[in-house]
N, C-alpha and C. Protein backbone atom coordinates (compact mmCIF):
# COMPACT_ATOMS: atom_id res chain seq x y z
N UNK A 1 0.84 -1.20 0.00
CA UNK A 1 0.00 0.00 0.00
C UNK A 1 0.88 1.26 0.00
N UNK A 2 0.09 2.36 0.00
CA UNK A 2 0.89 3.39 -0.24
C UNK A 2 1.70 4.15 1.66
N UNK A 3 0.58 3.59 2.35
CA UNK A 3 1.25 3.76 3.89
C UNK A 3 2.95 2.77 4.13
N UNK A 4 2.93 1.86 3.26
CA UNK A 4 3.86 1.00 3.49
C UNK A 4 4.96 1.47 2.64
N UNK A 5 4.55 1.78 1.88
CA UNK A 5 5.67 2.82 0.78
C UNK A 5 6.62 3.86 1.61
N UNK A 6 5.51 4.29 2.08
CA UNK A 6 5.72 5.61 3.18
C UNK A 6 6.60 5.00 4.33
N UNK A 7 6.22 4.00 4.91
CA UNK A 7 6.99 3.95 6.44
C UNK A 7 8.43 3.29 5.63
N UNK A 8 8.49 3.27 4.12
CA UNK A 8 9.81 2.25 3.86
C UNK A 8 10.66 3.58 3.31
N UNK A 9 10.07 4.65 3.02
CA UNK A 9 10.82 5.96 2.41
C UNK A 9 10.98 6.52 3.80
N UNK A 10 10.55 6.34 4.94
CA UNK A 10 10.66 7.26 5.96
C UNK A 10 12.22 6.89 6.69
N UNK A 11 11.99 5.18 6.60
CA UNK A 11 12.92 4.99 7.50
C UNK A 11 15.07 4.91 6.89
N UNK A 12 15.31 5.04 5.82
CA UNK A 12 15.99 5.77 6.01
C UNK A 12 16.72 7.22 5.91
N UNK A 13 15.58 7.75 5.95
CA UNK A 13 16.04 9.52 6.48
C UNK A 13 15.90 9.86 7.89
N UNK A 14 15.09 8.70 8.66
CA UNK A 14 15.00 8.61 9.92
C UNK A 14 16.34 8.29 10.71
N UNK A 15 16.91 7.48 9.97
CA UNK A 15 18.08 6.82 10.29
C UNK A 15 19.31 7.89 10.20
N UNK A 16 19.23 8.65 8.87
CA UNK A 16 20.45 9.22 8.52
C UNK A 16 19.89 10.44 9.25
N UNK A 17 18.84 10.97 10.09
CA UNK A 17 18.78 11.88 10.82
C UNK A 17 19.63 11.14 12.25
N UNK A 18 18.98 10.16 12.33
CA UNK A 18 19.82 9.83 13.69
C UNK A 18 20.99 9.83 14.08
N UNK A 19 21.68 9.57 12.47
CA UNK A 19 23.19 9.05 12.70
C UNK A 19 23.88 10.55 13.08
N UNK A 20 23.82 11.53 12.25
CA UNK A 20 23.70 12.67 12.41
C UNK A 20 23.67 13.70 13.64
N UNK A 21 22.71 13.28 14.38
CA UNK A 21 22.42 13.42 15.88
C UNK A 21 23.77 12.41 16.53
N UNK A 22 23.70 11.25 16.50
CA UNK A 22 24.50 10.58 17.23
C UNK A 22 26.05 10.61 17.03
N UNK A 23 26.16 11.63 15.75
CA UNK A 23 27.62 12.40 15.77
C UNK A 23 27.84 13.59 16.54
N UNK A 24 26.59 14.36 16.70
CA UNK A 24 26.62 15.90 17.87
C UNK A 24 27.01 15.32 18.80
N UNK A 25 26.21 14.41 19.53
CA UNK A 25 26.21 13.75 20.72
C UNK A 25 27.83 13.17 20.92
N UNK A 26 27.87 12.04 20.20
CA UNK A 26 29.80 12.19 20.55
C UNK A 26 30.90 13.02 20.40
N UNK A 27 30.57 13.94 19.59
CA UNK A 27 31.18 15.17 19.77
C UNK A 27 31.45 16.00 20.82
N UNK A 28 29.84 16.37 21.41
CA UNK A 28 29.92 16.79 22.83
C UNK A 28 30.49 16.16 23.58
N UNK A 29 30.57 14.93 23.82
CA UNK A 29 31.27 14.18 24.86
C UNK A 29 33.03 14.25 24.78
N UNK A 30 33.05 13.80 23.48
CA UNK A 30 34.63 13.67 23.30
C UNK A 30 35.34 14.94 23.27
N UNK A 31 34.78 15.97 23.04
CA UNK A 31 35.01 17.30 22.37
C UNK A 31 35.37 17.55 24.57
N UNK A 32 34.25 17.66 25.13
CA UNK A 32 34.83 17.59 26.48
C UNK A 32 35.50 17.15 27.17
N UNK A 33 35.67 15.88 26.75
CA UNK A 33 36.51 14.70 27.54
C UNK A 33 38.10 14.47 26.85
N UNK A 34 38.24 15.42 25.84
CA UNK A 34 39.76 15.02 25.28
C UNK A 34 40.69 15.53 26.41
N UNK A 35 42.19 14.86 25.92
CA UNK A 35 43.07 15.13 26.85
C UNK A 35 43.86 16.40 26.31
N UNK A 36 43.55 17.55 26.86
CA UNK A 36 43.87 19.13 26.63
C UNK A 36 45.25 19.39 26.65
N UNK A 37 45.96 18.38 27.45
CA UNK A 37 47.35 18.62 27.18
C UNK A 37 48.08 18.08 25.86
N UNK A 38 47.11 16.78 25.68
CA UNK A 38 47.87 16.06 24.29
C UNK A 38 47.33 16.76 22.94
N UNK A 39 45.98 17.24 23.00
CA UNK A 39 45.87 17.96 22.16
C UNK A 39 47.14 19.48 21.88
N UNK A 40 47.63 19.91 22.82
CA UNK A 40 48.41 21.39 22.76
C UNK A 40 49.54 20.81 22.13
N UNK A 41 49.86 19.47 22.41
CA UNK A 41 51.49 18.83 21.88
C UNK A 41 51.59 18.35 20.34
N UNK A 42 50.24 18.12 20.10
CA UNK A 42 49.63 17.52 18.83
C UNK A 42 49.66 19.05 17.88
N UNK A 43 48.78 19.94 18.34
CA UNK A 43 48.42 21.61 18.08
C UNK A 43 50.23 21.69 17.49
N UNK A 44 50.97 21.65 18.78
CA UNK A 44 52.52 21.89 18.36
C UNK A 44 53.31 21.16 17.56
N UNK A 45 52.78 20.22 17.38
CA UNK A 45 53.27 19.11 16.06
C UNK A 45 52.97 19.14 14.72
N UNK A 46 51.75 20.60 14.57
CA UNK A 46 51.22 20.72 13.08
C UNK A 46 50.32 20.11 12.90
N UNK A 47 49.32 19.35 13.65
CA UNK A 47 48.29 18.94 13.85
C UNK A 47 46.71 19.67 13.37
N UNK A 48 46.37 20.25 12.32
CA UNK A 48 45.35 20.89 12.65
C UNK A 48 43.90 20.36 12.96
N UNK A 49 43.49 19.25 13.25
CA UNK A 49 42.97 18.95 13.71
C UNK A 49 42.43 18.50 15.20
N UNK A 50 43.61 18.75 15.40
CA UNK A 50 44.03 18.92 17.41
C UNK A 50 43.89 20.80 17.46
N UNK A 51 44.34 21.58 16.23
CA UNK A 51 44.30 22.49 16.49
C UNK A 51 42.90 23.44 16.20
N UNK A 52 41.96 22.78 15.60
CA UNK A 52 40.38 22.77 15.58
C UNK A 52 39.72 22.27 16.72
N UNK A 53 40.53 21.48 17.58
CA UNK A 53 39.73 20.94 18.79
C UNK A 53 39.99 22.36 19.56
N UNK A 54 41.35 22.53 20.00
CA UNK A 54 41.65 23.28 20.88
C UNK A 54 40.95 24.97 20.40
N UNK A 55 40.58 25.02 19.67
CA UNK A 55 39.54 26.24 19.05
C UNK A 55 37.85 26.16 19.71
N UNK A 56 37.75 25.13 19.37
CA UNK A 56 36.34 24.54 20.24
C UNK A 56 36.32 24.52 21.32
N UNK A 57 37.30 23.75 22.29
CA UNK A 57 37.55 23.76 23.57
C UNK A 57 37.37 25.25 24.08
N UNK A 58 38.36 26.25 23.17
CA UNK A 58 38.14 27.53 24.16
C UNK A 58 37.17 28.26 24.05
N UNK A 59 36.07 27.84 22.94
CA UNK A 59 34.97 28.77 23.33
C UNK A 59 34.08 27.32 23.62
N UNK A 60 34.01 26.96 24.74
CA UNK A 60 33.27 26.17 25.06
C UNK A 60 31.63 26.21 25.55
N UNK A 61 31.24 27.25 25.52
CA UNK A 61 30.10 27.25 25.86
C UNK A 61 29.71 27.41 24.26
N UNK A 62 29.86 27.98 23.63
CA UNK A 62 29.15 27.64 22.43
C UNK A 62 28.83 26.69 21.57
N UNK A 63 30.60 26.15 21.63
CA UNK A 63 30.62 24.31 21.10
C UNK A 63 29.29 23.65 21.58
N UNK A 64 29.35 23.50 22.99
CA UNK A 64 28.37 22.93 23.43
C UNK A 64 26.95 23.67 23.04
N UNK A 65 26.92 24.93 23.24
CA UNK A 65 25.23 25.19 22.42
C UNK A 65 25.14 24.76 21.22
N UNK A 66 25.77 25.11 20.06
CA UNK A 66 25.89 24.28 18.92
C UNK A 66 25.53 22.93 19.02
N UNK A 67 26.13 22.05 19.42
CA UNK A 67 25.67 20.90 20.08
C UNK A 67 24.27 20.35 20.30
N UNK A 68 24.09 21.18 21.27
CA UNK A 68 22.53 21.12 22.17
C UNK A 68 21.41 21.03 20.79
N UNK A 69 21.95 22.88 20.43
CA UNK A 69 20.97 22.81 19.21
C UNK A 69 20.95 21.94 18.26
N UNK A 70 21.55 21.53 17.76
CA UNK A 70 21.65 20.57 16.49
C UNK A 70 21.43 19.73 16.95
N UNK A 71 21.48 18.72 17.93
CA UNK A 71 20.95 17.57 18.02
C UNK A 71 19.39 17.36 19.04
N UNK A 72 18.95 18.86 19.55
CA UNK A 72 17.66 18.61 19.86
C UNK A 72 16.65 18.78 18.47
N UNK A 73 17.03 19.91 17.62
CA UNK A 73 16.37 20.21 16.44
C UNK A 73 16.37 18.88 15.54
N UNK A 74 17.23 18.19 15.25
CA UNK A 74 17.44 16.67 14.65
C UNK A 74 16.23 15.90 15.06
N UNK A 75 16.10 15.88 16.38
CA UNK A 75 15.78 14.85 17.24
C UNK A 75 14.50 15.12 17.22
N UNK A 76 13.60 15.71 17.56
CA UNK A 76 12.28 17.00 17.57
C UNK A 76 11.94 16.76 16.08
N UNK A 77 12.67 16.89 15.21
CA UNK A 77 12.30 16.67 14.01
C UNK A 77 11.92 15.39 13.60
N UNK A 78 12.59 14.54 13.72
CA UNK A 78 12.61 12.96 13.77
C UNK A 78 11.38 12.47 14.04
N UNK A 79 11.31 12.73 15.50
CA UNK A 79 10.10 12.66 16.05
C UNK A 79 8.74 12.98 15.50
N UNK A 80 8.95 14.07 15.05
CA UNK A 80 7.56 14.72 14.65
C UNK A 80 7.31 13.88 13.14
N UNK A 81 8.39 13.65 12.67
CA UNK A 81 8.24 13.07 11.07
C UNK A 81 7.71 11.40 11.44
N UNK A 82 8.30 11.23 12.14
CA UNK A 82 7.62 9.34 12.84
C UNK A 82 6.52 9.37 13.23
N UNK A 83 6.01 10.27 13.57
CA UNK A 83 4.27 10.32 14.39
C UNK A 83 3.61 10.78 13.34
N UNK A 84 4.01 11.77 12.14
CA UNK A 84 3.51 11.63 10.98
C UNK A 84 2.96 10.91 10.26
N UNK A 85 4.14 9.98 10.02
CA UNK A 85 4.13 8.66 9.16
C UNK A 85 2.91 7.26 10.16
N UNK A 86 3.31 7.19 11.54
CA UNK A 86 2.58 6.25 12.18
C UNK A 86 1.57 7.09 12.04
N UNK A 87 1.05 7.86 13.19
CA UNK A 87 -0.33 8.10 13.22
C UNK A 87 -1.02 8.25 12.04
N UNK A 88 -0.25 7.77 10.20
CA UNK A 88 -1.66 7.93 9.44
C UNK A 88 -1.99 6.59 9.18
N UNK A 89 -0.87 5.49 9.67
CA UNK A 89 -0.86 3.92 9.70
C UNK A 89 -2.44 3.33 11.24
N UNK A 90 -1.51 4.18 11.95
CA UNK A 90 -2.22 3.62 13.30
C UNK A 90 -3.16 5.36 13.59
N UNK A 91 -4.09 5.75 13.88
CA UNK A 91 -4.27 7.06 13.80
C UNK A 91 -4.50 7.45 15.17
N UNK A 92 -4.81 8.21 15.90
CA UNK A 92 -5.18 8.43 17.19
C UNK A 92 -4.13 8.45 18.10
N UNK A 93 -4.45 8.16 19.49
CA UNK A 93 -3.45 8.52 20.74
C UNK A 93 -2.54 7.17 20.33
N UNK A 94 -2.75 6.44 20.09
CA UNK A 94 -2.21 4.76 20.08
C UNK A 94 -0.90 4.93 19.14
N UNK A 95 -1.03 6.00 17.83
CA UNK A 95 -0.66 5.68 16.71
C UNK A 95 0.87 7.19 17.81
N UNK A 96 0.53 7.97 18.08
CA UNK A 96 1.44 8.78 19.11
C UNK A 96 1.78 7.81 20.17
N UNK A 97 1.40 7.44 20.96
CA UNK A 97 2.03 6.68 21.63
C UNK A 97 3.24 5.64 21.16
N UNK A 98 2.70 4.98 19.91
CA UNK A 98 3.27 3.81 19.47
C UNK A 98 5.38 4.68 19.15
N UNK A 99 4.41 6.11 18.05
CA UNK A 99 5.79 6.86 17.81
C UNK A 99 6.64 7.11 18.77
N UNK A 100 5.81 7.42 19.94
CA UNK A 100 6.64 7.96 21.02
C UNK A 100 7.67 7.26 21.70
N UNK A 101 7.06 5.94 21.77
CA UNK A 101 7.51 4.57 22.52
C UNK A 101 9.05 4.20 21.56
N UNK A 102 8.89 4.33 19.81
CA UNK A 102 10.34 3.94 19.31
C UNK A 102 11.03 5.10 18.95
N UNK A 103 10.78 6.28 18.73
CA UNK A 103 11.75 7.08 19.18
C UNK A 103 12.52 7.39 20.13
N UNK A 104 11.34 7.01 21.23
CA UNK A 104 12.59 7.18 22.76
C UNK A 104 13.63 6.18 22.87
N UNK A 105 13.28 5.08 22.23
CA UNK A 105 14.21 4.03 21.84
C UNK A 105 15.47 4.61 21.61
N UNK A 106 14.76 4.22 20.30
CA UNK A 106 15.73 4.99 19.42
C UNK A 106 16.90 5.97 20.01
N UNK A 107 16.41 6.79 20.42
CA UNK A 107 17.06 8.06 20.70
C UNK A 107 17.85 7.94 21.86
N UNK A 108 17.46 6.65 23.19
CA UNK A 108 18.31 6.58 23.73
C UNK A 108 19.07 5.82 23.27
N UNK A 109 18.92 4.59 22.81
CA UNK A 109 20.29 4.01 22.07
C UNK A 109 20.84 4.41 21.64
N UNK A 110 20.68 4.97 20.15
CA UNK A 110 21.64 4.91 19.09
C UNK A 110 21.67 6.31 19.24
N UNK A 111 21.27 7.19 20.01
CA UNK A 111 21.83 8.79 19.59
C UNK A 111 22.19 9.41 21.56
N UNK A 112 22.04 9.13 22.31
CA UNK A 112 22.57 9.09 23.61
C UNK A 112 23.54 8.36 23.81
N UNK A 113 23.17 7.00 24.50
CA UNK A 113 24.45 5.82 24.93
C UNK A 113 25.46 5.50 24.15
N UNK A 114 24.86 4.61 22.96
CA UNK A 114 25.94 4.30 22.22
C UNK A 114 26.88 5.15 21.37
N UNK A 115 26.52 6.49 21.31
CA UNK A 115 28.01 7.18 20.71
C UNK A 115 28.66 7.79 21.65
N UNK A 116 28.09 8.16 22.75
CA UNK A 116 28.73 8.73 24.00
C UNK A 116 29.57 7.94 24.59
N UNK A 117 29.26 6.38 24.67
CA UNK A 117 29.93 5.24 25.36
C UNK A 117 31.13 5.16 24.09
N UNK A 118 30.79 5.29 22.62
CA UNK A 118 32.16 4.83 22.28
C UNK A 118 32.85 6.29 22.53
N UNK A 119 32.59 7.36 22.34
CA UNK A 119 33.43 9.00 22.50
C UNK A 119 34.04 8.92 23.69
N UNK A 120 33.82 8.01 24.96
CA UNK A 120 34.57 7.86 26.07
C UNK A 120 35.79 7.35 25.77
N UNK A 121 35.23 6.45 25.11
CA UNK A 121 36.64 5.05 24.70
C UNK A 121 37.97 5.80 24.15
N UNK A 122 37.58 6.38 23.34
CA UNK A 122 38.11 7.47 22.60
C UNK A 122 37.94 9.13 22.14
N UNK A 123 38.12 9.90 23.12
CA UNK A 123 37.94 10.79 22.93
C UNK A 123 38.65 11.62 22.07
N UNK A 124 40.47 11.18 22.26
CA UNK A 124 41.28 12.35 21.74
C UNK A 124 40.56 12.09 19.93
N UNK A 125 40.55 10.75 19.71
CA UNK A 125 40.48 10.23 18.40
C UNK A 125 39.22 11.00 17.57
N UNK A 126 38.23 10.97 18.52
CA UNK A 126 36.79 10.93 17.93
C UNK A 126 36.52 13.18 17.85
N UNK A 127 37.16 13.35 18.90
CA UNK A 127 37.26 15.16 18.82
C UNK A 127 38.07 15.50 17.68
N UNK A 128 39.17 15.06 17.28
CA UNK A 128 40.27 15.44 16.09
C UNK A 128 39.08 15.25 15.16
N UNK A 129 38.26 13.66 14.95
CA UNK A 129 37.42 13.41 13.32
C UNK A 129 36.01 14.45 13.66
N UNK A 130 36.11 14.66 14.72
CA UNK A 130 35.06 15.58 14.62
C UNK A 130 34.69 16.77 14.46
N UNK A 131 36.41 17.09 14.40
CA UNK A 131 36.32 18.77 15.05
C UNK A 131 36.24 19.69 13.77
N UNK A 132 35.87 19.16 12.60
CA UNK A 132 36.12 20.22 11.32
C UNK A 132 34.57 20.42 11.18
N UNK A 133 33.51 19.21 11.20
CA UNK A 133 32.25 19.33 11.10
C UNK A 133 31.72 20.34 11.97
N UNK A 134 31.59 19.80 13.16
CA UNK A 134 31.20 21.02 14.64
C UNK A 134 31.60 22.25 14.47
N UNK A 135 32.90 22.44 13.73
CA UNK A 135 33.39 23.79 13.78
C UNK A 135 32.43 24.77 12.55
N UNK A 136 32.04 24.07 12.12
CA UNK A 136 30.92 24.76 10.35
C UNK A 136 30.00 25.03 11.32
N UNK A 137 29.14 23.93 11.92
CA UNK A 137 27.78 24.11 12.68
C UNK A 137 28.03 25.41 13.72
N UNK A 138 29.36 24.96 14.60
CA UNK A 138 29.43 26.54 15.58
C UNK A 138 28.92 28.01 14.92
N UNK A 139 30.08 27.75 13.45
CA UNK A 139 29.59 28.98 12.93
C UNK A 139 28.44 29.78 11.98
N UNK A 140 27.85 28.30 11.86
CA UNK A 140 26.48 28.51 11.49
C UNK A 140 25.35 28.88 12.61
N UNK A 141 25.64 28.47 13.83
CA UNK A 141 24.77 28.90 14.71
C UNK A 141 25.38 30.08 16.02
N UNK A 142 26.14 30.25 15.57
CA UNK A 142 26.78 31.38 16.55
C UNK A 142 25.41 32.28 16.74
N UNK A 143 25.22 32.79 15.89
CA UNK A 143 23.74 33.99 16.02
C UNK A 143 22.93 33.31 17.24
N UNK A 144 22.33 32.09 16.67
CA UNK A 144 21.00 31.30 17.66
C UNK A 144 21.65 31.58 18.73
N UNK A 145 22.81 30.76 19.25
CA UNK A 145 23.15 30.92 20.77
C UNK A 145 23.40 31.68 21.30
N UNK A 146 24.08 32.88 21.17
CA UNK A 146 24.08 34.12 21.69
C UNK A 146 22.73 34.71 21.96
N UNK A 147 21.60 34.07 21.18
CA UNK A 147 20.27 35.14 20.90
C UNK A 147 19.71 33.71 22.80
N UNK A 148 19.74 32.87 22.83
CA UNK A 148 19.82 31.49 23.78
C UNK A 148 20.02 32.17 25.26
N UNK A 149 21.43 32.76 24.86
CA UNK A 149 22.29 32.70 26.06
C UNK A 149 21.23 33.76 26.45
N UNK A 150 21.26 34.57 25.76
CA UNK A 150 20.51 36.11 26.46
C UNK A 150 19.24 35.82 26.91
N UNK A 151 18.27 34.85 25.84
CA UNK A 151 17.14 34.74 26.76
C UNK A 151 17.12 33.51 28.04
N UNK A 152 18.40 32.96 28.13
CA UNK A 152 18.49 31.89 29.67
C UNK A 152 18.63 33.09 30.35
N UNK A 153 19.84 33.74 30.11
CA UNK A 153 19.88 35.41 31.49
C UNK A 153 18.80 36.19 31.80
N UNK A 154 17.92 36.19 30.90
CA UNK A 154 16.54 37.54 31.24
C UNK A 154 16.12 36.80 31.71
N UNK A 155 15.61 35.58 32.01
CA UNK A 155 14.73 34.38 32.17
C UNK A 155 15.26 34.24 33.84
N UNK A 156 16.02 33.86 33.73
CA UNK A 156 17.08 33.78 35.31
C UNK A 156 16.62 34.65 36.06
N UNK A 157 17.03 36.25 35.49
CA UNK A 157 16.63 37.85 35.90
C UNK A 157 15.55 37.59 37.08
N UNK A 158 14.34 36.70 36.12
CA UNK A 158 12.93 37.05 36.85
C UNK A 158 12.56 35.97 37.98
N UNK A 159 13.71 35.33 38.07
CA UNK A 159 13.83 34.43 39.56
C UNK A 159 14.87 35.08 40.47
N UNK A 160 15.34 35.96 39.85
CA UNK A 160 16.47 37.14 40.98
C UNK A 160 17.93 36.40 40.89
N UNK A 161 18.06 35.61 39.90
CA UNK A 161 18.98 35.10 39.31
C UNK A 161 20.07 35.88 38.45
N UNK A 162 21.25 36.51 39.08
CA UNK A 162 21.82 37.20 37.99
C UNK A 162 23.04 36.42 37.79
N UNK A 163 23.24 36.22 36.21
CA UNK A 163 24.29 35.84 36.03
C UNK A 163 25.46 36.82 35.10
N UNK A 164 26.58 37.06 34.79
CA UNK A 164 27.37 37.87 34.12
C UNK A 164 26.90 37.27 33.16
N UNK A 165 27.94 38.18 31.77
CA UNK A 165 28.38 37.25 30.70
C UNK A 165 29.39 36.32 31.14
N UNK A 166 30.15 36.25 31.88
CA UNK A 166 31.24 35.83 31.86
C UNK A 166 30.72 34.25 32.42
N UNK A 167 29.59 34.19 33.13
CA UNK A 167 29.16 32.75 33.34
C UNK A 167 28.57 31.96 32.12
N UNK A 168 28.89 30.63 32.08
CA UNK A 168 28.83 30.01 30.88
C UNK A 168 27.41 29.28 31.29
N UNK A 169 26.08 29.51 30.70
CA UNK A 169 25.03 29.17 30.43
C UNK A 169 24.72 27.96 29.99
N UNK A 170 25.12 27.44 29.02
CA UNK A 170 25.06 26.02 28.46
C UNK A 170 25.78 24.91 28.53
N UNK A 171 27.16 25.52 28.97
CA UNK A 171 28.26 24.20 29.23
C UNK A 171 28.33 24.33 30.30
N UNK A 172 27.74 25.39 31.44
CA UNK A 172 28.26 24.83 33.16
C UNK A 172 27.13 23.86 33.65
N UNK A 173 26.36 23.21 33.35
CA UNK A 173 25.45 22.51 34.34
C UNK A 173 26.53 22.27 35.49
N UNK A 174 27.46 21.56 35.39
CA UNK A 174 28.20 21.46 36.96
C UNK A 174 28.53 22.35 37.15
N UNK A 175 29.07 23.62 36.81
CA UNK A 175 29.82 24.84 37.42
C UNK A 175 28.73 25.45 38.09
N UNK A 176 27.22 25.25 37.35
CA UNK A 176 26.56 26.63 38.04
C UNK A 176 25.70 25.75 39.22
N UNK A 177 26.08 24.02 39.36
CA UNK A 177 25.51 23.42 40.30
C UNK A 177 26.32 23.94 41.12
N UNK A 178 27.33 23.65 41.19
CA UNK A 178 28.57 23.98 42.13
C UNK A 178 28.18 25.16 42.61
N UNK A 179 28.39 26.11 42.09
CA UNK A 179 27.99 27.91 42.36
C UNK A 179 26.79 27.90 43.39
N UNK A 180 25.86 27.30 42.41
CA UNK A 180 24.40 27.35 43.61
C UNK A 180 24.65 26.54 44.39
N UNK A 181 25.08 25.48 45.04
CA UNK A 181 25.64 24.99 46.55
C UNK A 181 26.41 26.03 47.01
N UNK A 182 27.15 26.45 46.65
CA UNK A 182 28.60 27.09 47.59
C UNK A 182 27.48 28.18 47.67
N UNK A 183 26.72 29.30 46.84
CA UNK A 183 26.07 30.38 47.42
C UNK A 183 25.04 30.15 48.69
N UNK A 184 24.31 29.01 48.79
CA UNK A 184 23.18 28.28 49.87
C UNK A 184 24.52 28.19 50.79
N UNK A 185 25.20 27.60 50.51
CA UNK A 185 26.31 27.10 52.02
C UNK A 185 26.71 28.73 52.58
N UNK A 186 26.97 29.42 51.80
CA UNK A 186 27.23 30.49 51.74
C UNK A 186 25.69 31.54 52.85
N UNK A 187 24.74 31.27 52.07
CA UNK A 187 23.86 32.36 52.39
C UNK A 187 23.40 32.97 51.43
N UNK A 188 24.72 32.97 50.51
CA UNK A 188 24.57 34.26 49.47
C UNK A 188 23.29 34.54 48.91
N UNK A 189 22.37 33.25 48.53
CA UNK A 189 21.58 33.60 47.76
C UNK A 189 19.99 34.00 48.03
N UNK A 190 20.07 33.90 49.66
CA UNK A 190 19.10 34.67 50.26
C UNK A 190 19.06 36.14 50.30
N UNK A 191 20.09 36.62 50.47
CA UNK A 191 20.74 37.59 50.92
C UNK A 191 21.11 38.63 49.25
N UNK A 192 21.03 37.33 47.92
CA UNK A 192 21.32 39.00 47.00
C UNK A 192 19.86 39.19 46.58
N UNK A 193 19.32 39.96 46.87
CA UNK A 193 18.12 40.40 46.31
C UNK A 193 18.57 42.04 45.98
N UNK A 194 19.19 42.61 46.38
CA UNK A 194 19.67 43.81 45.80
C UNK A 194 19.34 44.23 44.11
């Protein structure tokens, strides 16, 4: 039938969306997890691909928004194109549910765990093959994240949350966990309402 046509044209652009995603995703990981000193020795060896990492590395909060974005927009997309295709097979809550149920699959396997688990294995390896792609996307989305960063800070603002520029928005989840413990241990954050 022509639904079957459909779920056989869907699935691999579904796929090559995923794979796609599950290159951001080890990127981010490895791109964080490389070894910063062997990259600088590599950088000094004529390396430019150690020397594209170490470019990424230092603007790291963006790498990582780049990141974020491109592989939630991938992913969001995916999604929406699978519940497309099912719900006109299966129609109703069942035919969403059903989508919902193998994308999350999906998405944790093959675009979470398994490229993150191999980007551990290898990080210096997988940041060098990665670092020319990520570096296009950074500069294709430089605009979005900056436009990101500003609305996480106004957003913050209206919980009495101030952050500088100089705090990194998208790549500190631990730094700004850290921060908000030490300010509570502190007091501090009762106390700035100023």
């Amino acid at each position: 039938s022509s639904m079957t046509a459909a779920l056989l044209a869907l699935a691999p652009v579904l796929l090559g969306l995923l794979a796609i995603s599950a290159l951001f995703s080890a990127a981010e990981t490895a791109l964080t997890g490389a070894n910063r000193g062997r990259m600088h020795q590599l950088e000094r060896d004529g390396d430019k691909a150690a020397k594209r990492v170490n470019r990424l590395i230092s603007n790291q909060e963006t790498m990582i928004g780049a990141v974020l974005i491109g592989y939630n927009v991938i992913n969001i997309f995916a999604s929406a194109m699978a519940t497309e295709v099912i719900t006109a097979v299966v129609p109703g809550t069942l035919g969403v549910a059903i989508a919902t149920g193998v994308m999350t699959v999906l998405v944790v396997v093959f675009v979470e765990v398994l490229p993150k688990t191999l980007a551990i294995t290898k990080p210096n390896e997988v940041a060098r093959f990665l670092s020319a792609p990520i570096e296009i996307v950074v500069r294709f989305l430089g605009p979005v994240i900056f436009a990101i960063q500003w609305i996480v800070r106004k957003t913050l603002r209206i919980f009495g949350v101030r952050l500088d520029m100089g705090v990194d928005v998208l790549a500190a989840h631990e730094e700004i966990r850290g921060a908000v413990e030490y300010h509570h241990s502190e007091g501090a954050v009762e106390s700035r309402d100023r």
